[in-house]
PDB file of N, CA and C in Angstrom:
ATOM      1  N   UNK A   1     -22.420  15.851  -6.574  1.00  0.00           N
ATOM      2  CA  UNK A   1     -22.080  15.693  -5.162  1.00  0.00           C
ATOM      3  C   UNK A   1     -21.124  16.799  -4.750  1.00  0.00           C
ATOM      4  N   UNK A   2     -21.629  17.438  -3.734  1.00  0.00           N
ATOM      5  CA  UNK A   2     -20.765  18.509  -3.444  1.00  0.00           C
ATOM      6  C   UNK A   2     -19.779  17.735  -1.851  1.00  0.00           C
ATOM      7  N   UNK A   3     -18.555  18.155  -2.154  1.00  0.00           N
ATOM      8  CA  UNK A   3     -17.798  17.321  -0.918  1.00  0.00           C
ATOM      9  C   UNK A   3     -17.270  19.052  -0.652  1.00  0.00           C
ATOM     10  N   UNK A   4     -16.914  19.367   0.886  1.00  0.00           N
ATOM     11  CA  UNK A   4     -16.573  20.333   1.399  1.00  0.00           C
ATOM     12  C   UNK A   4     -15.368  19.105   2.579  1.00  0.00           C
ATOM     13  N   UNK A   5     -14.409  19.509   2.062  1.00  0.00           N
ATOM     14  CA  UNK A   5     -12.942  18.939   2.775  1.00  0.00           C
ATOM     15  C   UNK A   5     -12.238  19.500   4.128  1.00  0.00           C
ATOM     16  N   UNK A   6     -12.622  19.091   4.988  1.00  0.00           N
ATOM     17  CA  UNK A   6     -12.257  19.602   6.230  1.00  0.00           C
ATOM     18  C   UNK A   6     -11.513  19.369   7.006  1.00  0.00           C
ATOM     19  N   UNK A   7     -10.907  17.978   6.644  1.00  0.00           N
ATOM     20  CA  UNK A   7     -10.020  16.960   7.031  1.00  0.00           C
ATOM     21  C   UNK A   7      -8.778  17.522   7.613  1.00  0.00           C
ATOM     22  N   UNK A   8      -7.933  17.606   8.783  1.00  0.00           N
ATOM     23  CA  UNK A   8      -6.867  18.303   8.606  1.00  0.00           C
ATOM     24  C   UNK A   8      -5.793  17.190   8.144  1.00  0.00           C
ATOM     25  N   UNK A   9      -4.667  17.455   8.084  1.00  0.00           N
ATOM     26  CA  UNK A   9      -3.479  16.414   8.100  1.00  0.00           C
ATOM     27  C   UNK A   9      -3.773  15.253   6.371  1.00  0.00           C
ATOM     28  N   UNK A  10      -4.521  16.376   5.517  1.00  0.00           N
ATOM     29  CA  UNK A  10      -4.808  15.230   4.576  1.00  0.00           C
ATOM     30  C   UNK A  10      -3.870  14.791   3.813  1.00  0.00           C
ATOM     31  N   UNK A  11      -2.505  15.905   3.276  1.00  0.00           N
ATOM     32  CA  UNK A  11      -1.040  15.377   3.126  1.00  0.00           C
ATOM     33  C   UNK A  11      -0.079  14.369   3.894  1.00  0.00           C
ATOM     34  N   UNK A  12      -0.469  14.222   5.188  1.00  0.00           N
ATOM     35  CA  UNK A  12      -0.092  13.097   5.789  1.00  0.00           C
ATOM     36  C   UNK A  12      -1.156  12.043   5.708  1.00  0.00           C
ATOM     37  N   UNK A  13      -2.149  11.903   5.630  1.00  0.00           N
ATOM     38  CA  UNK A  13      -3.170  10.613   5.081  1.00  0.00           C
ATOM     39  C   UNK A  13      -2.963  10.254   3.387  1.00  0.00           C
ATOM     40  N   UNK A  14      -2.207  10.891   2.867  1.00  0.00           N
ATOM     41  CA  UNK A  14      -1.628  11.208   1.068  1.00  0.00           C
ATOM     42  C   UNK A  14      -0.536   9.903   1.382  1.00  0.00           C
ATOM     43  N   UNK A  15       0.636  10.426   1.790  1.00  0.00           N
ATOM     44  CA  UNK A  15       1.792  10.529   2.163  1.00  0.00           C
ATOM     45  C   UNK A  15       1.949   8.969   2.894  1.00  0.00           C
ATOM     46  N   UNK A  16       1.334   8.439   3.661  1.00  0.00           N
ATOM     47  CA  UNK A  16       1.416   7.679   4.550  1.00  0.00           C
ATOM     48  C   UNK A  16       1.050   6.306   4.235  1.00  0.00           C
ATOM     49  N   UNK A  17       1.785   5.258   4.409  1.00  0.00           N
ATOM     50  CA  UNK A  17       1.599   4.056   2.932  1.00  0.00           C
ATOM     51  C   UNK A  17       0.418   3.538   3.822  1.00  0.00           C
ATOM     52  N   UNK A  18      -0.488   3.082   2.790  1.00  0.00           N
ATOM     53  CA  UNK A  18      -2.131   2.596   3.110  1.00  0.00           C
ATOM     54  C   UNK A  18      -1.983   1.827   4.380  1.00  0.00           C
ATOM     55  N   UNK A  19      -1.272   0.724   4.409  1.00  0.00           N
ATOM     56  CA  UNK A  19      -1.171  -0.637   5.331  1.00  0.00           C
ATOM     57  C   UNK A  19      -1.479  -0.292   6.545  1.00  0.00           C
ATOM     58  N   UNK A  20      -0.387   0.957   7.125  1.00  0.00           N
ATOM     59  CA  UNK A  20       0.001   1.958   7.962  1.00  0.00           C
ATOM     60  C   UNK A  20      -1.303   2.698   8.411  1.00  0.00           C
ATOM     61  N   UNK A  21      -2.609   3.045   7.452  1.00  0.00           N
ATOM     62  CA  UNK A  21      -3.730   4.159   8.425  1.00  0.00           C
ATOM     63  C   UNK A  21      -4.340   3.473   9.194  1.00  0.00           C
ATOM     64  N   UNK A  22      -4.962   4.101  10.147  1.00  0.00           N
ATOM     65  CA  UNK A  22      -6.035   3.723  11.275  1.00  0.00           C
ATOM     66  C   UNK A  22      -6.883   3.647  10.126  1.00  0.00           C
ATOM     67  N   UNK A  23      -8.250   3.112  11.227  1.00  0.00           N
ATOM     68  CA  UNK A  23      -9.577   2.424  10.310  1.00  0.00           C
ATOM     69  C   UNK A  23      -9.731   4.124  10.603  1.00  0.00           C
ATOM     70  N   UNK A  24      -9.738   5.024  11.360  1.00  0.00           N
ATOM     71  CA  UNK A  24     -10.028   6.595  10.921  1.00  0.00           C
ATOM     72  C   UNK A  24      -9.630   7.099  10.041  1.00  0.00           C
ATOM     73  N   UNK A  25      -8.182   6.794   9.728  1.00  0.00           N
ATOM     74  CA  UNK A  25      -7.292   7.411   8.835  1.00  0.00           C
ATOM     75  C   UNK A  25      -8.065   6.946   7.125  1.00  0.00           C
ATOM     76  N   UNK A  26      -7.968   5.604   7.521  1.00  0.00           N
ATOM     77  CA  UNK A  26      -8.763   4.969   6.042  1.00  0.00           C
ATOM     78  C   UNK A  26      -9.860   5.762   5.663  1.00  0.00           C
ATOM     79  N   UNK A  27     -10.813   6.292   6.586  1.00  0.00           N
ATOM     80  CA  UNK A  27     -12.044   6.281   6.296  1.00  0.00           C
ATOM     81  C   UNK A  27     -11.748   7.635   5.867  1.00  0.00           C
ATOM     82  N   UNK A  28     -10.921   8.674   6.161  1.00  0.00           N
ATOM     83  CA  UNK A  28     -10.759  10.334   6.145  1.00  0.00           C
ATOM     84  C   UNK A  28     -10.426  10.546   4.938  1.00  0.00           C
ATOM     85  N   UNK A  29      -9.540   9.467   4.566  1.00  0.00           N
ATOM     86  CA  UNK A  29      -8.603   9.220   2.993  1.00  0.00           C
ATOM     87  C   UNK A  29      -9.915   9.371   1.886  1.00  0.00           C
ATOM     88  N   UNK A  30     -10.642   8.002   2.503  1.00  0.00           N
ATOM     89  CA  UNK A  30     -11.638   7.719   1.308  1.00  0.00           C
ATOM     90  C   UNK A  30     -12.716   8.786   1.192  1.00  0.00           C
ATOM     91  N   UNK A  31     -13.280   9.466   2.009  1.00  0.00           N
ATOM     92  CA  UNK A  31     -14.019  10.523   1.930  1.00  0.00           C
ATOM     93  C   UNK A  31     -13.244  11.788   1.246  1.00  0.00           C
ATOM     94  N   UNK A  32     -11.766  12.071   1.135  1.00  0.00           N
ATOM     95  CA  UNK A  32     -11.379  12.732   0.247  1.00  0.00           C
ATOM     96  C   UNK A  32     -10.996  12.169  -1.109  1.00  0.00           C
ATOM     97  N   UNK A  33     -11.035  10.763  -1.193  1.00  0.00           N
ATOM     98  CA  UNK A  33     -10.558  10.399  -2.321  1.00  0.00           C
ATOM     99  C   UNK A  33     -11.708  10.176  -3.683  1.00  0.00           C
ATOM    100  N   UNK A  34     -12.895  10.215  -2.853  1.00  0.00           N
ATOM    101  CA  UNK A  34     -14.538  10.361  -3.710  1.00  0.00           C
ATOM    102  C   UNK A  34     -14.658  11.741  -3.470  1.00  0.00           C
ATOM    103  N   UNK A  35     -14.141  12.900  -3.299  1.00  0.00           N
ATOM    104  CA  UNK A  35     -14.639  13.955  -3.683  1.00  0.00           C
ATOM    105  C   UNK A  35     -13.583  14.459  -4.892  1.00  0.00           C
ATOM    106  N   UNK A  36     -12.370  14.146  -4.797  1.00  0.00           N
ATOM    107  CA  UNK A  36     -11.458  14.299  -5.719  1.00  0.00           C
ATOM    108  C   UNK A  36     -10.800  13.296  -6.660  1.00  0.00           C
ATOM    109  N   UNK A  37     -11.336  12.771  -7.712  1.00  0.00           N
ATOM    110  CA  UNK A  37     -11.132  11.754  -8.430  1.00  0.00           C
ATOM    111  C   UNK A  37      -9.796  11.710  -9.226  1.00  0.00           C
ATOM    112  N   UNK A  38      -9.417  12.891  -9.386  1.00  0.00           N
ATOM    113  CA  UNK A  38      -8.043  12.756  -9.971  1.00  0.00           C
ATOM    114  C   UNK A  38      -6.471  12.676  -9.028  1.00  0.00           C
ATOM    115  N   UNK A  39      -7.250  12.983  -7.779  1.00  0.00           N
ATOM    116  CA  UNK A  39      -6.360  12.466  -6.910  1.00  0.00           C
ATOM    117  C   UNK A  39      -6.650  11.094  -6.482  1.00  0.00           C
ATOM    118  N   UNK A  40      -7.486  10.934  -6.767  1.00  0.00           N
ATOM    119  CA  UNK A  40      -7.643   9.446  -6.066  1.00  0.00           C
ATOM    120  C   UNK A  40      -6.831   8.463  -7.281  1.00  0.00           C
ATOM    121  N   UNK A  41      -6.795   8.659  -8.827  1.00  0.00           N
ATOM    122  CA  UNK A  41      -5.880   8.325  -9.772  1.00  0.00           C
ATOM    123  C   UNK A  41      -4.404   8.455  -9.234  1.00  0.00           C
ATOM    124  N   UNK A  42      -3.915   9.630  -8.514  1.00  0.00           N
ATOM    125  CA  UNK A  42      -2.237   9.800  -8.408  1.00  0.00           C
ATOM    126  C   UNK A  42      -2.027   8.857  -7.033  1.00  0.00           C
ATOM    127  N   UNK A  43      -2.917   9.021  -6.198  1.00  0.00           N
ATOM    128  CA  UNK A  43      -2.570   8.253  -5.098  1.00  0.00           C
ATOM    129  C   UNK A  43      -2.951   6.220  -5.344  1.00  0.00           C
ATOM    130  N   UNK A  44      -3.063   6.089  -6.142  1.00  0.00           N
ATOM    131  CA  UNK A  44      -3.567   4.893  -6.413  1.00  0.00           C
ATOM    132  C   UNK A  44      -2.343   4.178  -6.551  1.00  0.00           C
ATOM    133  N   UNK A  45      -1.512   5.251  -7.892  1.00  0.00           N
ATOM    134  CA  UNK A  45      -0.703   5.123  -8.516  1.00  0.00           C
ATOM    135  C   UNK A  45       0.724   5.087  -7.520  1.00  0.00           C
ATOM    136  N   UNK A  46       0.710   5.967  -6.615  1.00  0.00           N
ATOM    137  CA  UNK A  46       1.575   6.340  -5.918  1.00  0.00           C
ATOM    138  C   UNK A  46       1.961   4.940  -4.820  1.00  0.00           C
ATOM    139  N   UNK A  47       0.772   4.501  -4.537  1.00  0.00           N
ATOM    140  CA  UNK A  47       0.280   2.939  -3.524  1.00  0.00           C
ATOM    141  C   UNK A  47       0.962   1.730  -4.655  1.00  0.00           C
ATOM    142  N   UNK A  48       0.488   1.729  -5.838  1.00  0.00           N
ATOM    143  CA  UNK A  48       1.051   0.860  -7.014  1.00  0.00           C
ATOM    144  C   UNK A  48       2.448   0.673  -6.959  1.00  0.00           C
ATOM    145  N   UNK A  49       3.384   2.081  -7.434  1.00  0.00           N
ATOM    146  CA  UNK A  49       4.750   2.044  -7.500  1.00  0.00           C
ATOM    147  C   UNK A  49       5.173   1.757  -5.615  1.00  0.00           C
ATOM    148  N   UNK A  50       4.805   2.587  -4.996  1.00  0.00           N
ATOM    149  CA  UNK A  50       5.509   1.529  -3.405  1.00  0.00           C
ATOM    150  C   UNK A  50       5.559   0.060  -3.658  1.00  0.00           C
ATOM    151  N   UNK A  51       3.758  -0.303  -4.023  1.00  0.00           N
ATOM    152  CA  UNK A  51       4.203  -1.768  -3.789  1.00  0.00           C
ATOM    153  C   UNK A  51       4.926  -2.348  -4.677  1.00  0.00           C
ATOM    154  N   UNK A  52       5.651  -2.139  -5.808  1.00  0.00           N
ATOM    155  CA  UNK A  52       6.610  -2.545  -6.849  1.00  0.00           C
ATOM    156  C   UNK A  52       8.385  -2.952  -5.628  1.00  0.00           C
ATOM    157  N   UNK A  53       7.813  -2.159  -4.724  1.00  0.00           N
ATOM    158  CA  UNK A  53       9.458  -2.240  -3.927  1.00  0.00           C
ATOM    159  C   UNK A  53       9.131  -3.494  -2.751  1.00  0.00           C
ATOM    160  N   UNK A  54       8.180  -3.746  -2.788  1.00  0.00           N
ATOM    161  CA  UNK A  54       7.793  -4.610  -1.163  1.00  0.00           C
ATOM    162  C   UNK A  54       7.893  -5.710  -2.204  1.00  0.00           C
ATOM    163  N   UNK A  55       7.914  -6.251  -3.360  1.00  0.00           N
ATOM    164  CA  UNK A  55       7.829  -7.531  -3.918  1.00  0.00           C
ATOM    165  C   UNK A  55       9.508  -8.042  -4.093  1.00  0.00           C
ATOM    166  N   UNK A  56       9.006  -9.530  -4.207  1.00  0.00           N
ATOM    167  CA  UNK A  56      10.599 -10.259  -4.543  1.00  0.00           C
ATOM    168  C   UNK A  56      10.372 -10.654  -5.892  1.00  0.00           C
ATOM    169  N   UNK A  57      11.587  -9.892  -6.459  1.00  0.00           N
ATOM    170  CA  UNK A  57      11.688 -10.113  -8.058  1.00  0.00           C
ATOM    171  C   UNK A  57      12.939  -9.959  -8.461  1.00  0.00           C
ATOM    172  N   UNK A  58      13.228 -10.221  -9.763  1.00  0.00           N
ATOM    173  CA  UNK A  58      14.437 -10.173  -9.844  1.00  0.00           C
ATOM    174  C   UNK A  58      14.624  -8.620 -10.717  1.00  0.00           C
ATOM    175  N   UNK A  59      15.798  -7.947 -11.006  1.00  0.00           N
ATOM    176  CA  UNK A  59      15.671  -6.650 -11.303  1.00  0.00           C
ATOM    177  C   UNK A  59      15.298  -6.837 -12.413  1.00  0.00           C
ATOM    178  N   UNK A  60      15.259  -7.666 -13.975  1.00  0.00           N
ATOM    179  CA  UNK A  60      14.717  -7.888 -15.168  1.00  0.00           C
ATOM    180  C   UNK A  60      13.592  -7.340 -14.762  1.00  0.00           C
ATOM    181  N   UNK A  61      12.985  -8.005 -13.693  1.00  0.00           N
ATOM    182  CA  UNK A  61      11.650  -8.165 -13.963  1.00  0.00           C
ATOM    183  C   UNK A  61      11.029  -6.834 -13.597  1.00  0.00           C
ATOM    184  N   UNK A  62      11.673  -6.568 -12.199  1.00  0.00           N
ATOM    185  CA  UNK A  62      11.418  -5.313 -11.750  1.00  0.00           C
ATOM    186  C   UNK A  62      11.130  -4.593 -12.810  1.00  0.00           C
ATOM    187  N   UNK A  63      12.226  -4.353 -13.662  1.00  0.00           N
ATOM    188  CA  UNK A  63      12.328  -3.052 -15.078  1.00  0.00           C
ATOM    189  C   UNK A  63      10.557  -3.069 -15.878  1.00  0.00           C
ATOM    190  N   UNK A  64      10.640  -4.600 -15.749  1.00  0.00           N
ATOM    191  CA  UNK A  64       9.236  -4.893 -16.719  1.00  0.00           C
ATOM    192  C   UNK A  64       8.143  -3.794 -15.760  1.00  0.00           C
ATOM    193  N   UNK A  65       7.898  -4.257 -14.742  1.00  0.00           N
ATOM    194  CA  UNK A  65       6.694  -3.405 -13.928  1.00  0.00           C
ATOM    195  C   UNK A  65       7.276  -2.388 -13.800  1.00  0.00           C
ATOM    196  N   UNK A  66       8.130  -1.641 -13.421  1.00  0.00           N
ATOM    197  CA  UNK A  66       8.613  -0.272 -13.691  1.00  0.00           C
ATOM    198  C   UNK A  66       7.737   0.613 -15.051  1.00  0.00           C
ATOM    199  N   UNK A  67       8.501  -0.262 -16.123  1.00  0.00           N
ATOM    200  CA  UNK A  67       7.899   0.217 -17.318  1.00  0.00           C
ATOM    201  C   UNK A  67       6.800  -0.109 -17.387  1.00  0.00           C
ATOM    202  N   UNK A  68       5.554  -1.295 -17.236  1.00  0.00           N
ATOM    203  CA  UNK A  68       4.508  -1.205 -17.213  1.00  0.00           C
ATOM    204  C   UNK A  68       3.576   0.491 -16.078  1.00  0.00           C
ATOM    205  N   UNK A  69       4.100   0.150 -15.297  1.00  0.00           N
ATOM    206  CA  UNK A  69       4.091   1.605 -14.269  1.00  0.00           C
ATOM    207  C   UNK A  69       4.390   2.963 -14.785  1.00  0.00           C
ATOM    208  N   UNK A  70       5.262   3.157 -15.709  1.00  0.00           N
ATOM    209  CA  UNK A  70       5.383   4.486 -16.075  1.00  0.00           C
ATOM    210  C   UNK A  70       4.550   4.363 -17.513  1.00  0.00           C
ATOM    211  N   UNK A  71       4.182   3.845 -17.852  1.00  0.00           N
ATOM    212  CA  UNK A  71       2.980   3.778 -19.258  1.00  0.00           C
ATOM    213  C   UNK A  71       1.548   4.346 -18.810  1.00  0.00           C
ATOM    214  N   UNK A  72       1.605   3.966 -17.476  1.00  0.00           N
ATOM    215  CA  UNK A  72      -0.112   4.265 -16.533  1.00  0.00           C
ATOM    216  C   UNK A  72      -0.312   5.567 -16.347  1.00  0.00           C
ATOM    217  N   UNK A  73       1.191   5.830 -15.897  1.00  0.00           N
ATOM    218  CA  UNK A  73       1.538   7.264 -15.579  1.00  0.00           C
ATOM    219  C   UNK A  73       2.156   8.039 -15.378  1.00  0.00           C
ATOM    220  N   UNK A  74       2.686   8.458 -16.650  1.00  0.00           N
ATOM    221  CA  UNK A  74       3.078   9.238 -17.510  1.00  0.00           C
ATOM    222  C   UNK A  74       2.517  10.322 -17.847  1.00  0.00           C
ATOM    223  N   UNK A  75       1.040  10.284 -18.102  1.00  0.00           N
ATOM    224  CA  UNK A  75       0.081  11.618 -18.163  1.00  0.00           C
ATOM    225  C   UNK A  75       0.504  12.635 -17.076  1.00  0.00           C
ATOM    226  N   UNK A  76       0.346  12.081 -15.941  1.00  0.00           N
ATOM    227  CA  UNK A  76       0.094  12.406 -14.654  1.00  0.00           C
ATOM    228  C   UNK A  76       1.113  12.686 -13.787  1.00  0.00           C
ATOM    229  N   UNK A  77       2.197  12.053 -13.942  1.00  0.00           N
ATOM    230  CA  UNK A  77       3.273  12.659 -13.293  1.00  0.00           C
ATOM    231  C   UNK A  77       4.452  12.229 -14.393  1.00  0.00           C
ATOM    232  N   UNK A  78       4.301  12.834 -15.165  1.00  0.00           N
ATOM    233  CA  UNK A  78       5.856  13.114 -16.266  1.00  0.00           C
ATOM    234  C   UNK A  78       6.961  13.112 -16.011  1.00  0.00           C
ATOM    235  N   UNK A  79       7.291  14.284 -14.869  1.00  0.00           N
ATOM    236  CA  UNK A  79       8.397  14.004 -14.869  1.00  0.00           C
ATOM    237  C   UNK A  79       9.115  13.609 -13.996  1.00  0.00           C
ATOM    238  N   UNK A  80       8.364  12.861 -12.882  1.00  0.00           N
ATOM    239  CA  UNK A  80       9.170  11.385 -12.462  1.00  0.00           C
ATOM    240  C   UNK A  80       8.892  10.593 -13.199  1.00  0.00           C
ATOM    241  N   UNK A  81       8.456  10.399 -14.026  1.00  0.00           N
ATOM    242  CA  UNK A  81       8.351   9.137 -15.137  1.00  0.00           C
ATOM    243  C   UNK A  81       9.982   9.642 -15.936  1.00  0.00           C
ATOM    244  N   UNK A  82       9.854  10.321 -16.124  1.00  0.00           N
ATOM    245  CA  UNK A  82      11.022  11.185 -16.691  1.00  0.00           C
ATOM    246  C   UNK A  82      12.411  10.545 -16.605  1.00  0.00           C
ATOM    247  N   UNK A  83      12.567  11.161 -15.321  1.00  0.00           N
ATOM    248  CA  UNK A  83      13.220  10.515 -14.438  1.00  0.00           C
ATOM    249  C   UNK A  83      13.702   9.448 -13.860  1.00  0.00           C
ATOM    250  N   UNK A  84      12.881   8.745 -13.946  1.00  0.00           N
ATOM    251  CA  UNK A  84      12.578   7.272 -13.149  1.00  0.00           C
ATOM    252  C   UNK A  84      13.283   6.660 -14.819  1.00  0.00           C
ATOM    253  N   UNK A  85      12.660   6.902 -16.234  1.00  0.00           N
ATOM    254  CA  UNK A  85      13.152   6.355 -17.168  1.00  0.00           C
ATOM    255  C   UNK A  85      14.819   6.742 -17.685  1.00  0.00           C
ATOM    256  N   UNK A  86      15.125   7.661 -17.074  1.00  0.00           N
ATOM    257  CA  UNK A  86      16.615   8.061 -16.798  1.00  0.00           C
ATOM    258  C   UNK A  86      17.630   7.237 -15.798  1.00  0.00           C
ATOM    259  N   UNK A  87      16.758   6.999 -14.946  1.00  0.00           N
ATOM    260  CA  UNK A  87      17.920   5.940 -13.733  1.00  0.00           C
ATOM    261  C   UNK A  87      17.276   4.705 -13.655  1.00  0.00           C
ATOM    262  N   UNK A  88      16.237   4.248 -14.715  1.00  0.00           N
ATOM    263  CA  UNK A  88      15.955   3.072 -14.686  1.00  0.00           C
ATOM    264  C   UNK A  88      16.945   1.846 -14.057  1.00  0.00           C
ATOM    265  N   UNK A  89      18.503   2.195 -14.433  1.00  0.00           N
ATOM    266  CA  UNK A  89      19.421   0.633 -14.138  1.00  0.00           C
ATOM    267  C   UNK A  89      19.910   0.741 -12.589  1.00  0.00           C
ATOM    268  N   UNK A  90      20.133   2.472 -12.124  1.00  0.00           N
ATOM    269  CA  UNK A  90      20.245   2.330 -10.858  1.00  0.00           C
ATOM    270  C   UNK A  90      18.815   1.683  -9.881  1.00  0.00           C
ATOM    271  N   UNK A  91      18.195   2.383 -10.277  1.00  0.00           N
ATOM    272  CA  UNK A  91      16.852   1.990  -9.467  1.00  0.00           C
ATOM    273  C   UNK A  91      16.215   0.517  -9.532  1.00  0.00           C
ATOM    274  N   UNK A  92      16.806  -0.479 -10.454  1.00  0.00           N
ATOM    275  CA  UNK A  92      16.160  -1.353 -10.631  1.00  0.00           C
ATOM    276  C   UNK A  92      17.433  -2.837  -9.727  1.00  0.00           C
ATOM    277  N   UNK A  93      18.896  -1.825  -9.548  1.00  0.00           N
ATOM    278  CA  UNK A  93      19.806  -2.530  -9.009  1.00  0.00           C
ATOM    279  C   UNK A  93      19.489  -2.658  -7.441  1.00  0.00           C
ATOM    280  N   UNK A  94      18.834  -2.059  -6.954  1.00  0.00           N
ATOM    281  CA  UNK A  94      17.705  -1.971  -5.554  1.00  0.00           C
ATOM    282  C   UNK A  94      17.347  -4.038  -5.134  1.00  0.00           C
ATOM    283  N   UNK A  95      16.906  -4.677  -6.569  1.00  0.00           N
ATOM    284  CA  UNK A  95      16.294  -5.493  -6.229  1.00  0.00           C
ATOM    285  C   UNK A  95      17.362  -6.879  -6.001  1.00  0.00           C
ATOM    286  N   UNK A  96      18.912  -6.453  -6.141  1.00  0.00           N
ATOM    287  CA  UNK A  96      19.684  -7.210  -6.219  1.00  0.00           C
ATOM    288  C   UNK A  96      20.234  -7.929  -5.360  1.00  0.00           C
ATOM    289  N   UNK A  97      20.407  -6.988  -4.042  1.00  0.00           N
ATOM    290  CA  UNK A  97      20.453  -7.134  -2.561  1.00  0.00           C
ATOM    291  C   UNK A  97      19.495  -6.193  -1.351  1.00  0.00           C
ATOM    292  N   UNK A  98      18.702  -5.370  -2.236  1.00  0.00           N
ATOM    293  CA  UNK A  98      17.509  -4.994  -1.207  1.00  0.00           C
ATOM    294  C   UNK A  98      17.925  -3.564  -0.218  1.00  0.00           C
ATOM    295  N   UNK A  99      19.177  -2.961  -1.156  1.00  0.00           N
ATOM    296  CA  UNK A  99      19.872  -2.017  -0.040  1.00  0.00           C
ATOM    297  C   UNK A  99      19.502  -0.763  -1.086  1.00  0.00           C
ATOM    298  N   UNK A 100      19.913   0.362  -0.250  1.00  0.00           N
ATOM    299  CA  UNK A 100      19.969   1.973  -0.425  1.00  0.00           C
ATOM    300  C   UNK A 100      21.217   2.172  -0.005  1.00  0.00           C
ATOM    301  N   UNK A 101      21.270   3.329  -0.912  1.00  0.00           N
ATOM    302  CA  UNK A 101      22.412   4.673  -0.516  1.00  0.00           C
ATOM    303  C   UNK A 101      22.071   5.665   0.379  1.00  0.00           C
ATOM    304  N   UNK A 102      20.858   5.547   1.368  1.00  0.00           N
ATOM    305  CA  UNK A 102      19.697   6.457   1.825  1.00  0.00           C
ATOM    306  C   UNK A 102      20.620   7.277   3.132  1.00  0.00           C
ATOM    307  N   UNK A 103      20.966   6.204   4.054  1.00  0.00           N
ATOM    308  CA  UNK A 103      21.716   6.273   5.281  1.00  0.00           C
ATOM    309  C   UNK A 103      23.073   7.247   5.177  1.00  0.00           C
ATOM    310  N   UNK A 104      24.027   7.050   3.993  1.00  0.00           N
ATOM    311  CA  UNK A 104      25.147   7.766   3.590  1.00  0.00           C
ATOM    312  C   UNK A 104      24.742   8.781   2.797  1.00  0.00           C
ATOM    313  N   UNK A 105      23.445   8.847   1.928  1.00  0.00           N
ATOM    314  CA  UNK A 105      23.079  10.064   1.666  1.00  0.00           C
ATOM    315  C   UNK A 105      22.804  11.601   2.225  1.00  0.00           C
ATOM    316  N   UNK A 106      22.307  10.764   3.545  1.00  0.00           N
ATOM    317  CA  UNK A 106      21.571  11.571   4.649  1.00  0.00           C
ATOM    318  C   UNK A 106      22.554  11.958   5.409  1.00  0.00           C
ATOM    319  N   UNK A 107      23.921  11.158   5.293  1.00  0.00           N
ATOM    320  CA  UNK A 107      25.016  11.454   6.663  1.00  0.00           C
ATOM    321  C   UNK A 107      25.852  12.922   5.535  1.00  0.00           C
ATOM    322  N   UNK A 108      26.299  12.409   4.009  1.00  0.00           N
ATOM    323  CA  UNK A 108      26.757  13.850   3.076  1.00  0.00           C
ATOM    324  C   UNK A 108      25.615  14.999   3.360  1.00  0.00           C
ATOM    325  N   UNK A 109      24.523  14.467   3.357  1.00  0.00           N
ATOM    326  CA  UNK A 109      23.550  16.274   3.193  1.00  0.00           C
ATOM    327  C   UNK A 109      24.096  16.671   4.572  1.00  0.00           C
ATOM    328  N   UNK A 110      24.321  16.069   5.729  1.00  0.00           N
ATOM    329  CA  UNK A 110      24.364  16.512   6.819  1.00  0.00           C
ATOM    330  C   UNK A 110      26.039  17.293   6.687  1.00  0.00           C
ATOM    331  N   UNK A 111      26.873  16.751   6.119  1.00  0.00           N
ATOM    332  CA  UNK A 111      28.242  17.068   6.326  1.00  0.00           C
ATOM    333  C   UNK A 111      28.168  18.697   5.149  1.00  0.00           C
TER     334      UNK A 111
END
């Protein structure tokens, strides 16, 4: 099957959490995601770990799917797996009260 990709904006149809596309957007995704199969693996993956943050769990548990999650893929993206297995206790303290450092992060880059 030859697919010729014409799509514009396909990093923002990447990028943009599934729930969120138009039934266009869906359909633009999936026509690039059957011509490119190994992206359609990272973005799967990428949809997987988001939804790890939309669930109510406790952070134990969190860690468990974390680590089940970086076993999947690990091939594929190393070194945020890397990473992610480096700040495992910050990142998993997320599920404790549901907050970020995002807002005061964004106000230091600015200062």
């Amino acid at each position: 099957m030859i697919c010729q990709i014409k799509i514009k904006h396909i990093k923002h149809l990447l990028l943009k959490n599934h729930s969120s596309l138009t039934k266009e957007e869906k359909q633009n995704l999936e026509y690039v995601l059957n011509c490119l199969k190994k992206l359609r693996l990272a973005y799967e993956l990428k949809e997987e770990f988001r939804s790890i943050y939309e669930t109510d769990q406790p952070p134990d548990k969190a860690r468990l799917t974390f680590e089940k999650w970086m076993e999947k893929s690990s091939q594929l993206f190393h070194a945020s797996t890397q990473i992610i297995k480096n700040h495992i206790d910050g990142i998993c303290n997320y599920f404790w009260c549901r907050t970020t450092s995002g807002v005061m992060e964004g106000i230091n880059n600015k200062i």
